[in-house]
Every structure is written in structure tokens, then in C-alpha cells.
PDB file of N, CA and C in Angstrom:
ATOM      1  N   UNK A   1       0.831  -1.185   0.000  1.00  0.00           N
ATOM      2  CA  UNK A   1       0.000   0.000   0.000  1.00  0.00           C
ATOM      3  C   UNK A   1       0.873   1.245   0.000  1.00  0.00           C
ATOM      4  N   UNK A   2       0.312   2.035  -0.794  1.00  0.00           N
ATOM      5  CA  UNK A   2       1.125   3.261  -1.230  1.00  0.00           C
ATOM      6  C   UNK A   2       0.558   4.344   0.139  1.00  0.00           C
ATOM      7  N   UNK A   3       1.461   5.639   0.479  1.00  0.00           N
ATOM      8  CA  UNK A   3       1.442   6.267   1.868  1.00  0.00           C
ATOM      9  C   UNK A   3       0.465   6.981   1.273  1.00  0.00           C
ATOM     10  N   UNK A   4       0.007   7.056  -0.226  1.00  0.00           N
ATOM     11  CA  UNK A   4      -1.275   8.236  -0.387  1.00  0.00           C
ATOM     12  C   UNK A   4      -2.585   7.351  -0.394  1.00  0.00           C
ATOM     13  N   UNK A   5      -3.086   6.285  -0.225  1.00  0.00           N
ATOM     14  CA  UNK A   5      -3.925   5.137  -0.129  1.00  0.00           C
ATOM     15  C   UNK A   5      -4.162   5.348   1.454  1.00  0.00           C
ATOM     16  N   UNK A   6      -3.034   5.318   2.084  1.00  0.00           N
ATOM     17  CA  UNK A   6      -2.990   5.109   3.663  1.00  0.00           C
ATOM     18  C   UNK A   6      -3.826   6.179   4.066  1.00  0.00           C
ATOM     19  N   UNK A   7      -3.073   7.220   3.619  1.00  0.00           N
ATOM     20  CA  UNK A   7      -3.368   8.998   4.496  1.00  0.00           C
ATOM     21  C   UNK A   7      -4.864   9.222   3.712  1.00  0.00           C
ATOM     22  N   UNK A   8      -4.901   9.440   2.834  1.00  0.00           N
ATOM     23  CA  UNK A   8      -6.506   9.098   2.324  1.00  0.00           C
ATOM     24  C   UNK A   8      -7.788   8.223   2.944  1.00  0.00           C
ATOM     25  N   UNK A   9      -7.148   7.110   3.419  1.00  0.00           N
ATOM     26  CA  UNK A   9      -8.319   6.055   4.363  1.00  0.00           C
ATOM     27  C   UNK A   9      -8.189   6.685   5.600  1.00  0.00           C
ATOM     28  N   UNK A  10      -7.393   7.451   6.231  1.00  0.00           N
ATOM     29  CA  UNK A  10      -7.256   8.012   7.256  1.00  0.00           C
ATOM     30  C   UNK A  10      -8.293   9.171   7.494  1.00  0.00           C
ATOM     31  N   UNK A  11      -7.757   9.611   6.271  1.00  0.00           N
ATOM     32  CA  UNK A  11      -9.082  11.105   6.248  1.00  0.00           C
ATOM     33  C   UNK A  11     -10.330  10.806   6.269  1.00  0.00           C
ATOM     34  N   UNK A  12     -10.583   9.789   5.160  1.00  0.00           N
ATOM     35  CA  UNK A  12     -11.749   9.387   5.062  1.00  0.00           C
ATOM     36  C   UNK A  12     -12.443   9.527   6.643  1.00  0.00           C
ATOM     37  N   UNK A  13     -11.742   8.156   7.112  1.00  0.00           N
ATOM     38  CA  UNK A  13     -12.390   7.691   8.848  1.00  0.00           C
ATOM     39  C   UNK A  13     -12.708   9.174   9.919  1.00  0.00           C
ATOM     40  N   UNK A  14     -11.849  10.113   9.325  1.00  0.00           N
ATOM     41  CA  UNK A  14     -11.798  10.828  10.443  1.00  0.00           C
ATOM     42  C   UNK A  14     -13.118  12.261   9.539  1.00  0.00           C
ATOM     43  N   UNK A  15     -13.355  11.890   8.882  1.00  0.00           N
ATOM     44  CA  UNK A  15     -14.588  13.043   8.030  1.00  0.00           C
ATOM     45  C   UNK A  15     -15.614  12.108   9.073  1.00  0.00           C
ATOM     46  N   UNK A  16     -15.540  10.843   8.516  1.00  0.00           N
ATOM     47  CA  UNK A  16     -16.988  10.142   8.707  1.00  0.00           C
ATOM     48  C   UNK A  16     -17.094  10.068  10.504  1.00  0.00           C
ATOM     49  N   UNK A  17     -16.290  10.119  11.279  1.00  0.00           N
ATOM     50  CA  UNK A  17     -16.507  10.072  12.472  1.00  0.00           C
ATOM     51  C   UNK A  17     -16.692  11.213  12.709  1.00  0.00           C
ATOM     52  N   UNK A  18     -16.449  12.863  12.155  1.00  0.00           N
ATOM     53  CA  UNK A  18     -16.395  13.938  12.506  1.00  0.00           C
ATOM     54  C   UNK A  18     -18.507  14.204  12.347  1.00  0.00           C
ATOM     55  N   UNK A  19     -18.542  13.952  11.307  1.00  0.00           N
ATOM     56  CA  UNK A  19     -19.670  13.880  10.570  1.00  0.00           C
ATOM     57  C   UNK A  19     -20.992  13.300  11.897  1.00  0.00           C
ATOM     58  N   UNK A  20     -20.262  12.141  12.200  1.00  0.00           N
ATOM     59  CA  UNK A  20     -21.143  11.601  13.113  1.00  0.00           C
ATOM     60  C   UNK A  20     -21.616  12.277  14.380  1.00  0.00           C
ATOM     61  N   UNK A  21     -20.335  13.034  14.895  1.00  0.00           N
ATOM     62  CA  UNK A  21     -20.368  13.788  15.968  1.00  0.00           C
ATOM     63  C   UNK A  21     -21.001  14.601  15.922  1.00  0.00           C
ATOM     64  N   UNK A  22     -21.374  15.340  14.835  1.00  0.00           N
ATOM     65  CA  UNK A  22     -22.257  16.918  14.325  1.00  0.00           C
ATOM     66  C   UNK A  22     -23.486  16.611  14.346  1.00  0.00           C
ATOM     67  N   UNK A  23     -24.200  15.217  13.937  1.00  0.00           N
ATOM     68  CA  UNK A  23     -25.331  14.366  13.478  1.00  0.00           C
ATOM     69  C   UNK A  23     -25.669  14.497  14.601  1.00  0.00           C
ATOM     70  N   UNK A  24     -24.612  13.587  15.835  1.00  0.00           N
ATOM     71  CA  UNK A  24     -25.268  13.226  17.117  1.00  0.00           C
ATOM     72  C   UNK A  24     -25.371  14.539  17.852  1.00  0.00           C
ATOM     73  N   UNK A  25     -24.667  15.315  18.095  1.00  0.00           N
ATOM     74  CA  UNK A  25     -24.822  16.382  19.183  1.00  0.00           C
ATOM     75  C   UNK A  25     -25.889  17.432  18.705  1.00  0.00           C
ATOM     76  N   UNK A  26     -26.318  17.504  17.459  1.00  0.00           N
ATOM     77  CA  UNK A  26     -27.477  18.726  16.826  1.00  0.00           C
ATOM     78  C   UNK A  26     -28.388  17.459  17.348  1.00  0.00           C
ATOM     79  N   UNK A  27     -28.867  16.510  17.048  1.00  0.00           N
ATOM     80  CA  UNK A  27     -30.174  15.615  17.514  1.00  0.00           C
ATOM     81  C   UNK A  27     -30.253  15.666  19.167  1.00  0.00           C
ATOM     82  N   UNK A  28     -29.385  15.796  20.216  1.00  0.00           N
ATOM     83  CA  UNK A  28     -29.165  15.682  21.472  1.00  0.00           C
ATOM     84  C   UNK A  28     -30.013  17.325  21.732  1.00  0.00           C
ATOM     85  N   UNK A  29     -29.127  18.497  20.984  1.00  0.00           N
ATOM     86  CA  UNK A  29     -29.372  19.181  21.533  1.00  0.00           C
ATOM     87  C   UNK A  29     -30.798  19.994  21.000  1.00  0.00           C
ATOM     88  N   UNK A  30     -31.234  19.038  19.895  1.00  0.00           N
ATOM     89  CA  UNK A  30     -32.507  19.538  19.191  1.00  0.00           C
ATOM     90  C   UNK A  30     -33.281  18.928  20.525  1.00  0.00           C
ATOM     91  N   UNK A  31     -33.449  17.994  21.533  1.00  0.00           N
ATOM     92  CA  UNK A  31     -34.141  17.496  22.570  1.00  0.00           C
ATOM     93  C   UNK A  31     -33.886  18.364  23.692  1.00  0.00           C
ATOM     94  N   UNK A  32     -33.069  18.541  23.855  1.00  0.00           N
ATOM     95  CA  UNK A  32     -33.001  19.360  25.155  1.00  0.00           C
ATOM     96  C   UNK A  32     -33.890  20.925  24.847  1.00  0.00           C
ATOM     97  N   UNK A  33     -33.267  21.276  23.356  1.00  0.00           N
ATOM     98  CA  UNK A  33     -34.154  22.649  23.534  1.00  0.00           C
ATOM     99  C   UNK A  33     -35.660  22.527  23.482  1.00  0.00           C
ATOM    100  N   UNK A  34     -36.275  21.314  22.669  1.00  0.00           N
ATOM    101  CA  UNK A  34     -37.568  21.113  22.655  1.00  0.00           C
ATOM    102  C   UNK A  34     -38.125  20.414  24.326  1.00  0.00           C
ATOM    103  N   UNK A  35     -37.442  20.073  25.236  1.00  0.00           N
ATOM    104  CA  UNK A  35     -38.128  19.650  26.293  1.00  0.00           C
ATOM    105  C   UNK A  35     -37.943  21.277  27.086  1.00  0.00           C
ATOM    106  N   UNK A  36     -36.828  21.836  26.908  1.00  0.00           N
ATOM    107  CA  UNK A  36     -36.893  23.015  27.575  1.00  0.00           C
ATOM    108  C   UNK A  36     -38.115  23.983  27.602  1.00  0.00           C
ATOM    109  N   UNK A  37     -38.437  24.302  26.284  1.00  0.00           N
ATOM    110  CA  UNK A  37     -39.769  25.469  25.571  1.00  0.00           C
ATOM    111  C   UNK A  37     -40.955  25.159  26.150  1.00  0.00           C
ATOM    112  N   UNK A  38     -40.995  23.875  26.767  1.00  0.00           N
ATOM    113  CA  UNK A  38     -42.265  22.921  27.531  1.00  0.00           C
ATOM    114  C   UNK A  38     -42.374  23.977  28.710  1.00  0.00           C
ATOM    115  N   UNK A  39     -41.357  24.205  29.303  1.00  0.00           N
ATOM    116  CA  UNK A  39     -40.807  25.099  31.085  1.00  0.00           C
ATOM    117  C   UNK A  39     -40.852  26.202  30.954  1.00  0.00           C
ATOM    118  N   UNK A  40     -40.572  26.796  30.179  1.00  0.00           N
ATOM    119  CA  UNK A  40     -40.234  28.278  29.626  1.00  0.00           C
ATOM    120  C   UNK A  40     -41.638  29.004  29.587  1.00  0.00           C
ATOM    121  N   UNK A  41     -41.421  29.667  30.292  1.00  0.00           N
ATOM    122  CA  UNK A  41     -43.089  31.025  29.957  1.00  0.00           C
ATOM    123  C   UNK A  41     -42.629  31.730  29.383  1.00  0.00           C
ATOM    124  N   UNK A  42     -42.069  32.788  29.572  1.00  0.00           N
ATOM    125  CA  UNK A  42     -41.564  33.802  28.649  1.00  0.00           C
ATOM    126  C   UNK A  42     -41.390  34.990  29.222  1.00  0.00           C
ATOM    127  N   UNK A  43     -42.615  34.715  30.501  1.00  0.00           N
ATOM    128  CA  UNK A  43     -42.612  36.207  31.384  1.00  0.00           C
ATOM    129  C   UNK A  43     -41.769  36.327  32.134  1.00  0.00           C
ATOM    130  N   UNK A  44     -41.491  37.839  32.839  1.00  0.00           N
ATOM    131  CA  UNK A  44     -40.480  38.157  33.570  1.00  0.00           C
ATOM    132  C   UNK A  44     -40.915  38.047  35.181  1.00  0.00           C
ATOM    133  N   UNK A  45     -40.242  37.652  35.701  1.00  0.00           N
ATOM    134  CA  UNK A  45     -40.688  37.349  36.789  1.00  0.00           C
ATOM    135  C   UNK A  45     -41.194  38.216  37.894  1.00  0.00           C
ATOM    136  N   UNK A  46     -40.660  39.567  37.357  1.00  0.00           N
ATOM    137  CA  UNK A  46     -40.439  41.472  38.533  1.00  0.00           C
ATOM    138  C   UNK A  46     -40.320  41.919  37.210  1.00  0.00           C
ATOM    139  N   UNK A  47     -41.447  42.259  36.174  1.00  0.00           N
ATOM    140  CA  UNK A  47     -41.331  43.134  35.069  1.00  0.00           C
ATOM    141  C   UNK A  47     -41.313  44.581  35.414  1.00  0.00           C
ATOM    142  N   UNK A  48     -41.705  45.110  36.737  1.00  0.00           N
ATOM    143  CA  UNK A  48     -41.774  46.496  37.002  1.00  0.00           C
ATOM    144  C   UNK A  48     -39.867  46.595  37.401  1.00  0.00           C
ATOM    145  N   UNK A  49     -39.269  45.846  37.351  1.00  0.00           N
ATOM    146  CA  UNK A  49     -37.767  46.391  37.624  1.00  0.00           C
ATOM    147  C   UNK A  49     -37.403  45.996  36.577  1.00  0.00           C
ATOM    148  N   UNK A  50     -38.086  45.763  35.298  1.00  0.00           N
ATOM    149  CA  UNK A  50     -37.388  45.954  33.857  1.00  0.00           C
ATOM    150  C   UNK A  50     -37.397  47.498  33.573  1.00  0.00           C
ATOM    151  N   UNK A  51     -38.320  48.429  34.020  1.00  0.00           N
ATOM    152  CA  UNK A  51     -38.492  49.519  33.046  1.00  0.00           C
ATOM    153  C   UNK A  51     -37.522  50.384  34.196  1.00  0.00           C
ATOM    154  N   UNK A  52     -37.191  50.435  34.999  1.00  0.00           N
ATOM    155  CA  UNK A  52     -36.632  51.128  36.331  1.00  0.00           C
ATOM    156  C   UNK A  52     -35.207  50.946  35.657  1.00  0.00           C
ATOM    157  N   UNK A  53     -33.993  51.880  35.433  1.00  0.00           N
ATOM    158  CA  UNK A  53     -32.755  51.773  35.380  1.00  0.00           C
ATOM    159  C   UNK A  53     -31.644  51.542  37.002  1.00  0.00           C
ATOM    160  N   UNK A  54     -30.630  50.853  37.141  1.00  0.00           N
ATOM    161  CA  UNK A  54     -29.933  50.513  37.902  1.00  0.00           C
ATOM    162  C   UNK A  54     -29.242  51.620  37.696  1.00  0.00           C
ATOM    163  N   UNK A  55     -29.017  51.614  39.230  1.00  0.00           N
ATOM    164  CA  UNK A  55     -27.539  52.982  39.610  1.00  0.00           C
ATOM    165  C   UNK A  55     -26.055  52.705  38.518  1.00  0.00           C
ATOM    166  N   UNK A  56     -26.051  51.079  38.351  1.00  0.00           N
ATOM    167  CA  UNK A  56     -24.463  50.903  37.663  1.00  0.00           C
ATOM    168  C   UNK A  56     -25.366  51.188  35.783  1.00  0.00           C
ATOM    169  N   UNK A  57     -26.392  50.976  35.198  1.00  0.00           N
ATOM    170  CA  UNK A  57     -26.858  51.233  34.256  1.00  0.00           C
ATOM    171  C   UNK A  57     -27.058  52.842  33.976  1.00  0.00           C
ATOM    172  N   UNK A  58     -27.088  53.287  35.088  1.00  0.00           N
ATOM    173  CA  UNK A  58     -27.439  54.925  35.083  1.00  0.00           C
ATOM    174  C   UNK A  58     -25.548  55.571  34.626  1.00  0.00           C
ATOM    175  N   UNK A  59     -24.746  55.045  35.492  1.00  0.00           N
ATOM    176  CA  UNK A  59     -23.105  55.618  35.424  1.00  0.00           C
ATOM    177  C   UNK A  59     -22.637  54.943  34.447  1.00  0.00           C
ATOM    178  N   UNK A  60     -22.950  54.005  33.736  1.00  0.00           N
ATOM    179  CA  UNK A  60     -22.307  53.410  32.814  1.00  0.00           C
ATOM    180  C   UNK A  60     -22.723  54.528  31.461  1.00  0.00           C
ATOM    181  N   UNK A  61     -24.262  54.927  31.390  1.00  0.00           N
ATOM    182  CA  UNK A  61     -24.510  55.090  30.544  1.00  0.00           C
ATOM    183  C   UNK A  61     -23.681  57.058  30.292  1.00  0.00           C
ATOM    184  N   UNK A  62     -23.540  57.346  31.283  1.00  0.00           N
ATOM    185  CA  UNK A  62     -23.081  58.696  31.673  1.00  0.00           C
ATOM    186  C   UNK A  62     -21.629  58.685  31.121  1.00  0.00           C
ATOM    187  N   UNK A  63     -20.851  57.710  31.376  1.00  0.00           N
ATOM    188  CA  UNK A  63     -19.421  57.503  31.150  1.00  0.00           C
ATOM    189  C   UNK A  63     -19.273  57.268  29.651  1.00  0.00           C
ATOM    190  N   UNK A  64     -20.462  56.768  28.768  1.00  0.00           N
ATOM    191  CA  UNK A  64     -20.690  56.648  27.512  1.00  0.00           C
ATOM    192  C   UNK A  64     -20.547  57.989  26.793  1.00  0.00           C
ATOM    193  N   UNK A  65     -21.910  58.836  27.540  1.00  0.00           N
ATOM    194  CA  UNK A  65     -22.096  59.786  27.281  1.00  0.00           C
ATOM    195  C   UNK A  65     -20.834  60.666  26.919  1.00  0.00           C
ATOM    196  N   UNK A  66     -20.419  60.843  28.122  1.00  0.00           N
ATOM    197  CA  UNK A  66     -18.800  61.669  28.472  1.00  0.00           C
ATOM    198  C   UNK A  66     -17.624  61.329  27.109  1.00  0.00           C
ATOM    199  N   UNK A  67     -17.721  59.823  27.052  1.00  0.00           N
ATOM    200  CA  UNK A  67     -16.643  59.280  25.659  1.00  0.00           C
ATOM    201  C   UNK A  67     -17.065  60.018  24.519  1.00  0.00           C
ATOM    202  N   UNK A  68     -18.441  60.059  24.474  1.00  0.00           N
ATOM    203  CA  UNK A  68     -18.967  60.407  22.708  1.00  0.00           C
ATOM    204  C   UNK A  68     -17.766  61.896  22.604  1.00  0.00           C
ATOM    205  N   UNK A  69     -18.423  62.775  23.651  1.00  0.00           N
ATOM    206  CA  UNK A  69     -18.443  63.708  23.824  1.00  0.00           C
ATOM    207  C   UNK A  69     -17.372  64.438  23.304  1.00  0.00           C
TER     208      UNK A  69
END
């Protein structure tokens, strides 16, 4: 057997096992996200401290400000 026969069956094995791995872990994780969406509401749990800004959201945004500037 010639070393380009060899390194060629080599590649081959290692596509088709790579291949497999992509197959199996997208089907694994196509289950987990579909049992997840089952749990999931969507709502926020304290939506009135969504619209309220944080003291570090308030200085961050100030220090932004200051850069443009």
C-alpha cells in the first residue's frame, strides 16, 4: 500500500466520524431545547424592575455619554 492510499483512508475515517459527531450532538441538543420550551413562559418574573434603570446602568450610561463627547 502506497502512503497516499494510507493517508486518504485516514481522512476518510476521520470526516466520517467527525460527521457523526455533528449528526449526534445537533439531535441531542434539538431534545433538550424542545423539552426546555415545555418550562419556559416567557414572562419576567419582577417586570416592574425591567423599566426602572440601575444605579451601575445609570453611570455606565453617563461615562458613555462623556466618551462620545
Amino acid at each position: 500500500m502506497s502512503i497516499d492510499i494510507i493517508v486518504g483512508i485516514f481522512l476518510i475515517i476521520i470526516a466520517i466520524l467527525m460527521s457523526y459527531y455533528l449528526i449526534i450532538s445537533k439531535l441531542v441538543r434539538r431534545d433538550k431545547i424542545s423539552n426546555d420550551d415545555e418550562q419556559y413562559s416567557g414572562s419576567a418574573k419582577q417586570p416592574e424592575k425591567l423599566s426602572e434603570p440601575s444605579d451601575d446602568a445609570i453611570k455606565e450610561l453617563e461615562k458613555l455619554i462623556r466618551d462620545i463627547s
